[in-house]
C-alpha atoms as a PDB file:
ATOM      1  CA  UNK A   1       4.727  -1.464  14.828  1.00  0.00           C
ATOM      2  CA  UNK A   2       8.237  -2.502  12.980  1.00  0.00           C
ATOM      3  CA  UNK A   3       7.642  -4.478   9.649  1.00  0.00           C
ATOM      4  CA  UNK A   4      10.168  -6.686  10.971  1.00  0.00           C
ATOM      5  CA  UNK A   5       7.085  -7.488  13.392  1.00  0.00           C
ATOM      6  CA  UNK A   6       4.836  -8.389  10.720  1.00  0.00           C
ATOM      7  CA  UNK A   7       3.715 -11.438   9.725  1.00  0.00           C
ATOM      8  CA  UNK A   8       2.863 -10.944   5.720  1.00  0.00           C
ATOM      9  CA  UNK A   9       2.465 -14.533   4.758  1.00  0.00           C
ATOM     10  CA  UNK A  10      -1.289 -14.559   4.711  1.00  0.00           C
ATOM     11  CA  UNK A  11      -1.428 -11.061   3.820  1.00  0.00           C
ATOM     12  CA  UNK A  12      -4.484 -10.449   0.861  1.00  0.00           C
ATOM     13  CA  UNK A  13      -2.577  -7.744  -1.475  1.00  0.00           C
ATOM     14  CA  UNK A  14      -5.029  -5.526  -3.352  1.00  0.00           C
ATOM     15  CA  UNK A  15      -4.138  -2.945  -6.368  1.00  0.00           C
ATOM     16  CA  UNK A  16      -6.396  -0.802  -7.640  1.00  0.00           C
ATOM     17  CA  UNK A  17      -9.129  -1.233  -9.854  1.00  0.00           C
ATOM     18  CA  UNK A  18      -7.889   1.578 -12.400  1.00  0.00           C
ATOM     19  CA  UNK A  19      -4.493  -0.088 -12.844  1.00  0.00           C
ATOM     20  CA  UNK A  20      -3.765  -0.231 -16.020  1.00  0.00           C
ATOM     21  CA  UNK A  21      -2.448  -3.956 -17.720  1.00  0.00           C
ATOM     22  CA  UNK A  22       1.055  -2.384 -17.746  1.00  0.00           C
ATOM     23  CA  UNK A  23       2.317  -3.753 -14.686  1.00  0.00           C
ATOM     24  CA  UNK A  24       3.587   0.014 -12.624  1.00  0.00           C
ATOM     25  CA  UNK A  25       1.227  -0.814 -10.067  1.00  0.00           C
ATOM     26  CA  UNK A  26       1.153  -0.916  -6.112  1.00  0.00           C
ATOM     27  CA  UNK A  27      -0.366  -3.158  -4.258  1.00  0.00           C
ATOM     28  CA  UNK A  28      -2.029  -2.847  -0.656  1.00  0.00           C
ATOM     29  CA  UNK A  29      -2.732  -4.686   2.344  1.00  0.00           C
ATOM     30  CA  UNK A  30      -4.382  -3.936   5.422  1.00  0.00           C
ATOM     31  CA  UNK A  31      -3.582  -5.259   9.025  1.00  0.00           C
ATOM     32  CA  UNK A  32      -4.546  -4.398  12.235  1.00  0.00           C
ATOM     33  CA  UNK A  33      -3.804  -0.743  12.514  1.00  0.00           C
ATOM     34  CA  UNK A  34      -1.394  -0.593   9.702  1.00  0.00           C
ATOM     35  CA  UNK A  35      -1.442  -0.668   6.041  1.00  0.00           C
ATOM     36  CA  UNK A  36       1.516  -2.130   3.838  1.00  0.00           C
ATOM     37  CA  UNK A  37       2.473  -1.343   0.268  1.00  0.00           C
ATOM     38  CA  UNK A  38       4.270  -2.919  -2.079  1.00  0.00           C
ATOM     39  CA  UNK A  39       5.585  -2.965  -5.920  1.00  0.00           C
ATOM     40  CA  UNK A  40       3.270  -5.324  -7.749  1.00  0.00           C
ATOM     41  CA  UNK A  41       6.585  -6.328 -10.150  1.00  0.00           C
ATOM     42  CA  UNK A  42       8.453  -7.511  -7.305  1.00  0.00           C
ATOM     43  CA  UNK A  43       6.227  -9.111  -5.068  1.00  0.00           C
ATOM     44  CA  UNK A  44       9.119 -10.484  -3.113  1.00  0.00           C
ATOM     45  CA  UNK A  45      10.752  -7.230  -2.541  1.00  0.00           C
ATOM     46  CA  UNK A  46      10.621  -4.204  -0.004  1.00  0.00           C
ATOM     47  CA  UNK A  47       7.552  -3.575   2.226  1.00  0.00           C
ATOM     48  CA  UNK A  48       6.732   0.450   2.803  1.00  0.00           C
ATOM     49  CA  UNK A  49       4.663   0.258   6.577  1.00  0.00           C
ATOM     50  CA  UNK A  50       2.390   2.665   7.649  1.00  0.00           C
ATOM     51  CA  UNK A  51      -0.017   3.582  10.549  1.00  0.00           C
ATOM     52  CA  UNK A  52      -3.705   3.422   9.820  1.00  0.00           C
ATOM     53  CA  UNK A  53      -4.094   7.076  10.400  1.00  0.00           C
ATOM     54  CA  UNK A  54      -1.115   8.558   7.851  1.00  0.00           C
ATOM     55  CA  UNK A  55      -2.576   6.388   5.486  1.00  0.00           C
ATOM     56  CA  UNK A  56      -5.920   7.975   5.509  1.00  0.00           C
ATOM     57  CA  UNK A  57      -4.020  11.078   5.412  1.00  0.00           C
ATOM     58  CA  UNK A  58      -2.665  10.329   2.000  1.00  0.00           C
ATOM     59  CA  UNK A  59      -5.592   9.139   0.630  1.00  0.00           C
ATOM     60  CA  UNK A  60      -7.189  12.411   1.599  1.00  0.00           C
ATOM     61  CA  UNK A  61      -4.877  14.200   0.117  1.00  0.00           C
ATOM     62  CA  UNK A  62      -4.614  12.003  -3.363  1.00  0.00           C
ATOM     63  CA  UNK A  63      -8.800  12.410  -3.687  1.00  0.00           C
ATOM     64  CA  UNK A  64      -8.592  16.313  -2.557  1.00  0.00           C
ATOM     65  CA  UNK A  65      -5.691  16.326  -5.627  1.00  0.00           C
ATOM     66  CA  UNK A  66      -2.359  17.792  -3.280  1.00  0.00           C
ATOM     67  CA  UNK A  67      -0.542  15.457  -5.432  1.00  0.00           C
ATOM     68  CA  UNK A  68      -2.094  16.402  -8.972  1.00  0.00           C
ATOM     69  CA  UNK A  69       0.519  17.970 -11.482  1.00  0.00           C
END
């Protein structure tokens, strides 16, 4: 699936519930097989695409904390 393919218009974008009120947030979206993400300060802007499975991948890895510091 190529973003260019995607049809965002009626997309429901979602940021987390632990954002703070400081506006560095992301925000998702799901579609069919695919989840989108973008910058919550530029609403307008670029669209990062990825499959459904990579996705879970990263969240996996973000709750197992591979990307703690």
């Amino acid at each position: 699936m190529s973003l260019h393919q995607v049809d965002l218009s009626d997309a429901v974008w979602r940021k987390s519930t632990r954002s703070g009120g400081n506006g560095d947030c992301v925000e998702t979206t799901a579609l069919s097989g695919a989840v989108a993400v973008r910058d919550s300060k530029d609403p307008t802007g670029p669209v990062l695409l990825f499959s459904a499975a990579d996705w879970g991948t990263f969240l996996a890895g973000t709750k197992a904390g591979e990307f703690d510091r």
